[in-house]
Protein backbone atom coordinates (compact mmCIF):
# COMPACT_ATOMS: atom_id res chain seq x y z
CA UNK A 1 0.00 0.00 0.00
CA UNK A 2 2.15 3.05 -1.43
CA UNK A 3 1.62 6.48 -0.54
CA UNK A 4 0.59 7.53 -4.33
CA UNK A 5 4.42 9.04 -4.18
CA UNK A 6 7.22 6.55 -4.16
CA UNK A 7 7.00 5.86 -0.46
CA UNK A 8 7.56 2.31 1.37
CA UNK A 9 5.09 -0.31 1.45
CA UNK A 10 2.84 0.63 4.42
CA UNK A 11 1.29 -2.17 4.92
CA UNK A 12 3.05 -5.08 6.56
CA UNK A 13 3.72 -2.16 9.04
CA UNK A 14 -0.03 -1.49 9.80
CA UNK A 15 -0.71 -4.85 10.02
CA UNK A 16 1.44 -5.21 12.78
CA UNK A 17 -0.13 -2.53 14.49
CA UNK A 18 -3.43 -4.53 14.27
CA UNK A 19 -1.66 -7.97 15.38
CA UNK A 20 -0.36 -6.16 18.28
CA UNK A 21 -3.27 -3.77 19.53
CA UNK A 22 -4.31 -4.87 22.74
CA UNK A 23 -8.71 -4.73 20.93
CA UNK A 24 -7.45 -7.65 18.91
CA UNK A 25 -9.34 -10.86 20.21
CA UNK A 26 -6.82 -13.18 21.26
CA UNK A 27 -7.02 -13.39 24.85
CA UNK A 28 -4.41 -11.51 25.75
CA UNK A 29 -6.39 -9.37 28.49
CA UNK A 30 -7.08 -12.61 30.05
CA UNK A 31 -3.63 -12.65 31.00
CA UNK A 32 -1.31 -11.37 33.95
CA UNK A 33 1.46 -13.37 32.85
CA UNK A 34 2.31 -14.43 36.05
CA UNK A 35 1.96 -11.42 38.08
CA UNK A 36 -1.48 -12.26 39.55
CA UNK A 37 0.04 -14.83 41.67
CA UNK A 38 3.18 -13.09 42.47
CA UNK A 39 0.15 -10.35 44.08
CA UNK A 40 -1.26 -13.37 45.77
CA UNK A 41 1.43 -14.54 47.74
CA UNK A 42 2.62 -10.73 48.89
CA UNK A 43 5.78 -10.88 46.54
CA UNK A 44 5.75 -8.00 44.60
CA UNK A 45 5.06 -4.26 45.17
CA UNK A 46 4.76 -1.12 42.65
CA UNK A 47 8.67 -0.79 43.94
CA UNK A 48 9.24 -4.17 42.58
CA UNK A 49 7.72 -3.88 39.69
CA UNK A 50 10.51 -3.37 37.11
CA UNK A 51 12.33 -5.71 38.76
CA UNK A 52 10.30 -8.64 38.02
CA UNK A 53 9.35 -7.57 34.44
CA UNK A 54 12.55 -7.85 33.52
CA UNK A 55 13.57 -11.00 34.66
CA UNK A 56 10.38 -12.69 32.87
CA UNK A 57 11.91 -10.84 29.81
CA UNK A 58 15.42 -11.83 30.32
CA UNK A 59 14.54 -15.26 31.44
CA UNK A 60 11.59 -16.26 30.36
CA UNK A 61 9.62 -14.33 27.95
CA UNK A 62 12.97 -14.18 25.39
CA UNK A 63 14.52 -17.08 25.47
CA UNK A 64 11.59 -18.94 24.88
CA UNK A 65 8.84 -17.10 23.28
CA UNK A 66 10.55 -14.80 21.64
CA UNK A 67 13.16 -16.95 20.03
CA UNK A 68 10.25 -19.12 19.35
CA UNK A 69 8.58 -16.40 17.22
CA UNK A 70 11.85 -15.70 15.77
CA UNK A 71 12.29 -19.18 14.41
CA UNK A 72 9.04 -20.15 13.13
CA UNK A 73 9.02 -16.56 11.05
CA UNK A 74 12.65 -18.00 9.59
CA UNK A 75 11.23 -21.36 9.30
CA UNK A 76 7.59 -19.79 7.03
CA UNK A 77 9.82 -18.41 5.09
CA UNK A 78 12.29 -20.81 3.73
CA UNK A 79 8.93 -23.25 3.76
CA UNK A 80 10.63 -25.26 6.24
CA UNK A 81 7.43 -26.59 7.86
CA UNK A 82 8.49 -29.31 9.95
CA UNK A 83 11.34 -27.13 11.76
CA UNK A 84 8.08 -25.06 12.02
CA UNK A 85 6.48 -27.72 13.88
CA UNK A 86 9.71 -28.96 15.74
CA UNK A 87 9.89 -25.26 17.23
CA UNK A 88 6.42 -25.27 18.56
CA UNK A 89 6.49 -28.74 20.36
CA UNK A 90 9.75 -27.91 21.91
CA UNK A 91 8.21 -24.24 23.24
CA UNK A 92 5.09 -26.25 24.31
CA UNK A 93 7.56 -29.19 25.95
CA UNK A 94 9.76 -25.96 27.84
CA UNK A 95 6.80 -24.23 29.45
CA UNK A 96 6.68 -26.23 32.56
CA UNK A 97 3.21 -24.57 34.33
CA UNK A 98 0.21 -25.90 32.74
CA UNK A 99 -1.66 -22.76 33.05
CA UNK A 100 0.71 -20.69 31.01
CA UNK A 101 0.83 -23.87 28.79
CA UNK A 102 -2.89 -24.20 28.37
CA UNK A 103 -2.46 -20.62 27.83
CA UNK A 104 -0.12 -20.34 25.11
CA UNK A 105 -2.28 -22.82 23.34
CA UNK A 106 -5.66 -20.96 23.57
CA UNK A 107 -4.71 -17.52 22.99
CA UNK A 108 -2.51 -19.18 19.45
CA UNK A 109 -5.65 -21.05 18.35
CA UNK A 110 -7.70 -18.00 18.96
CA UNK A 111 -5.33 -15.94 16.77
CA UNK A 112 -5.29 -18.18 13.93
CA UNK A 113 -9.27 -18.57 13.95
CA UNK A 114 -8.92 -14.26 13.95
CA UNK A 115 -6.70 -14.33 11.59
CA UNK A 116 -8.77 -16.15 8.79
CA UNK A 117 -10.99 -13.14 8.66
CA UNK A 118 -7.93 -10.42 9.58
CA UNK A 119 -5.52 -11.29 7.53
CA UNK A 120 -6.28 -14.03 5.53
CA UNK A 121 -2.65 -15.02 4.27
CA UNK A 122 -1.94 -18.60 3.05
CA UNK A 123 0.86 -19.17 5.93
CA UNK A 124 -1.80 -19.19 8.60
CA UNK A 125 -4.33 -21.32 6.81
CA UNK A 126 -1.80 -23.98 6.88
CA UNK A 127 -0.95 -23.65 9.99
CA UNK A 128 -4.34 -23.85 11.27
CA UNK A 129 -4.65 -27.11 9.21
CA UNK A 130 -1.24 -28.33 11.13
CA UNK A 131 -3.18 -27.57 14.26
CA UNK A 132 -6.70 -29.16 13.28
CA UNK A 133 -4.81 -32.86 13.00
CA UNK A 134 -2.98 -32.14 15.92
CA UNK A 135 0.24 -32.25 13.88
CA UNK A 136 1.43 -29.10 16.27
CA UNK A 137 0.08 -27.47 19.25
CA UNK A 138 -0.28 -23.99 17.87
CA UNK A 139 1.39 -21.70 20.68
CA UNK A 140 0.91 -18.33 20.32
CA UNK A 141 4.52 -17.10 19.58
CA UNK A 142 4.88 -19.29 16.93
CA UNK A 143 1.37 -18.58 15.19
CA UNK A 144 2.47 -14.64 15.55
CA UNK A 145 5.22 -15.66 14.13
CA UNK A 146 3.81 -17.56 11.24
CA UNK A 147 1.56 -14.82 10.48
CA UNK A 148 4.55 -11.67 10.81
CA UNK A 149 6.36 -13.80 7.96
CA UNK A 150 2.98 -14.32 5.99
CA UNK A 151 2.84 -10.88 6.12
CA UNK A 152 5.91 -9.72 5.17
CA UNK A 153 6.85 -7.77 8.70
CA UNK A 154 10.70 -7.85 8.68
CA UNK A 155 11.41 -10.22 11.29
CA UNK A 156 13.26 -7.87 13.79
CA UNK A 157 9.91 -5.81 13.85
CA UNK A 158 8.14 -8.54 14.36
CA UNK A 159 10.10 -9.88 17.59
CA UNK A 160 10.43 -6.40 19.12
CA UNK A 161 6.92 -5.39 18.48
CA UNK A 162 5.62 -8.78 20.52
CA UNK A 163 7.90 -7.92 23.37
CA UNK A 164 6.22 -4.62 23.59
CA UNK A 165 3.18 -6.03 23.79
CA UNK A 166 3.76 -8.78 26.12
CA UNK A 167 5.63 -5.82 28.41
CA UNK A 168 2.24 -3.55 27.66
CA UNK A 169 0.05 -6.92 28.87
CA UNK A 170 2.09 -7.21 31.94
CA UNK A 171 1.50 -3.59 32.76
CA UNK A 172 -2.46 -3.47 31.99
CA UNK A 173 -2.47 -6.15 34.56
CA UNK A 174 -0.60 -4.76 37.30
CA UNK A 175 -2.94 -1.40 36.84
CA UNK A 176 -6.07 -3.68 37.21
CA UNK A 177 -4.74 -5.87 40.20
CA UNK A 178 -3.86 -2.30 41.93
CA UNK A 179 -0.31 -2.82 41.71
CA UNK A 180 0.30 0.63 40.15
CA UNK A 181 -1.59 3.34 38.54
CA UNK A 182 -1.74 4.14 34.68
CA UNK A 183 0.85 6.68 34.89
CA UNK A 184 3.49 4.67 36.51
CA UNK A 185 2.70 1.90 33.80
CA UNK A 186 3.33 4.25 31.07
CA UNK A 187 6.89 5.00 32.84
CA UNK A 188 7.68 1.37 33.63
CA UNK A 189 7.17 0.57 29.50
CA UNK A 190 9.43 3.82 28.66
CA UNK A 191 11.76 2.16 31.45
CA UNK A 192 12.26 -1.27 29.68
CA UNK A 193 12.54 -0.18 26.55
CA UNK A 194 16.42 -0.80 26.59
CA UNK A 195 15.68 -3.83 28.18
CA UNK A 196 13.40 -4.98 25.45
CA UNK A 197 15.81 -4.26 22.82
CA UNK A 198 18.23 -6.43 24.09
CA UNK A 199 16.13 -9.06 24.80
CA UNK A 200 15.06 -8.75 21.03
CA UNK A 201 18.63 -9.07 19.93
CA UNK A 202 19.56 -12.13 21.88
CA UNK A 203 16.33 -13.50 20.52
CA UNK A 204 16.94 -13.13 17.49
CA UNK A 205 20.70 -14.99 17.28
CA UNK A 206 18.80 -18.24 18.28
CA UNK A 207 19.57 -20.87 15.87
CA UNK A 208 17.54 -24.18 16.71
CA UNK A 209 14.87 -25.47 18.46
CA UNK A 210 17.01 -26.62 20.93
CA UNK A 211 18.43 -22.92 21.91
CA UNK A 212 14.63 -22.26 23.50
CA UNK A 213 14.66 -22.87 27.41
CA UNK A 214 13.54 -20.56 30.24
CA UNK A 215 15.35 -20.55 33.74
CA UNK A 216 12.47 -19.00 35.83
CA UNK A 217 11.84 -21.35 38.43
CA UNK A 218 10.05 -19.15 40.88
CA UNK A 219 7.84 -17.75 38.40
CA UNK A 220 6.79 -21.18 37.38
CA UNK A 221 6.30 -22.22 41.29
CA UNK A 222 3.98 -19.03 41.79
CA UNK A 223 1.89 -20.00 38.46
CA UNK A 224 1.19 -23.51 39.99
CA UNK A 225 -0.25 -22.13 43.17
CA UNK A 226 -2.33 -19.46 41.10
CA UNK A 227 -3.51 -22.79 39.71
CA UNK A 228 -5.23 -23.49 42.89
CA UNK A 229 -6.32 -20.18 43.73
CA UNK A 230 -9.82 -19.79 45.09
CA UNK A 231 -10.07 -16.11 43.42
CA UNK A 232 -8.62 -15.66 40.19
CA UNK A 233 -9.09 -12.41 37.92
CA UNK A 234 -6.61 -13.79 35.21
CA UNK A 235 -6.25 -17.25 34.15
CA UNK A 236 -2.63 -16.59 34.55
C-alpha cells in the first residue's frame, strides 16, 4: 500500500499494528502473565515492579517465546514446515506450568481462527490445518510468528513489536490488580525499553529449536499455586 508518491510499502507495518493492539481478540487481556500470583502470595510491590518484568523478559519471555517467534518466522519463510512444527512442540515441551501452557495454546488457536478473517494469508491457513490434526500445538509465539512472515513484517519488527506487547500486557495487569496506577505503567514501558531491545537481539541470534529454554523457576512455582487459587481475575 504506497503512498501515491514513491513511499515504502505501508502495509506489513499497519498490520502489525493490528496484530499487536491490545482490541485484537486473542485473549491476551485474560492474562497477567504471572503477576497475579506473584500479588497473591505478597511478593511484589509497585517498587518491585521493574524488577520482576525484567527478569520474565530476560529469562523467560525471550529465550523462549521470543526466540520461538523468531524461528518459526525464519522457518515460514524458507517453507521449512516441519522445523516449524519442531519449534512449537519444543516451546510447548519448555513451558513447565500448565496454566501458562494451556495458555499459550488458547490464545494461538484463537489468533489463527482471527486471523482467517484479519488477515487471511496462506501461511496461517496452513498452519491452522497443522493444528486441526494435531500435527502441532499452535502456541501463540509461533502462530504470531507464522503470520509476521505471511505478512511480510521484517522479522526484527516482528520480535520487538511482541515484546512490547507482552511488556504492555504485563503492565495493563498490574494497573487492574492495583499494583500501580496508569501513569506509573506508562513510565515502567518507557523504562524497559532498553531492556526490550536487548532481549530482542539475543532473541533473534537463536539458531535451533534446541536454543529455546527458560530458567524461571520461581515464576513457574507461583503460576502452579495461582492454579489453585480460590479467586482468580486472570487465568494466569
Amino acid at each position: 500500500m504506497s503512498d501515491g508518491q514513491g513511499g515504502a510499502d505501508l502495509g506489513p507495518l499497519l498490520a502489525q499494528f493490528q496484530l499487536t493492539d491490545s482490541g485484537f481478540p486473542s485473549g491476551m487481556y485474560t492474562l497477567s502473565h504471572g503477576l497475579e500470583g506473584y500479588a497473591q502470595l505478597g511478593l511484589v510491590g509497585p517498587d518491585g515492579l521493574r524488577a520482576l518484568l525484567t527478569d520474565l523478559l530476560y529469562h523467560s519471555v525471550g529465550p523462549a517465546d521470543a526466540a520461538a517467534l523468531v524461528l518459526a518466522h525464519r522457518a515460514v519463510r524458507a517453507d521449512d514446515w516441519d522445523r516449524l512444527v519442531e519449534v512449537d512442540r519444543r516451546l510447548h515441551a519448555i513451558k513447565l506450568s500448565r496454566e501458562q501452557r494451556t495458555a499459550s495454546v488458547r490464545t494461538g488457536r484463537q489468533v489463527l481462527d482471527t486471523a482467517a478473517s484479519a488477515f487471511a494469508v496462506p501461511e496461517g491457513d496452513r498452519l491452522a490445518g497443522l493444528v486441526a490434526d494435531r500435527t502441532t500445538p499452535g502456541n501463540h509465539a509461533v502462530v504470531v510468528g507464522t503470520l509476521y512472515a505471511g505478512l511480510d513484517v521484517p522479522v526484527e519488527r516482528a520480535v520487538a513489536g511482541d515484546l512490547y506487547a507482552f511488556a504492555a500486557s504485563w503492565a495493563a495487569a498490574a494497573v487492574r490488580l492495583a499494583r500501580t496506577d496508569f501513569r506509573r505503567a506508562q513510565a515502567l514501558l518507557r523504562e524497559v525499553r532498553p531492556d526490550i531491545a536487548a532481549v530482542a537481539a539475543t532473541a533473534l541470534a537463536a539458531a535451533d529449536p534446541r536454543d529455546l529454554h527458560g530458567a524461571a523457576f520461581v515464576a513457574d512455582t507461583v503460576s502452579a499455586a495461582h492454579e489453585r487459587a480460590q479467586a482468580r481475575l486472570f487465568v494466569t
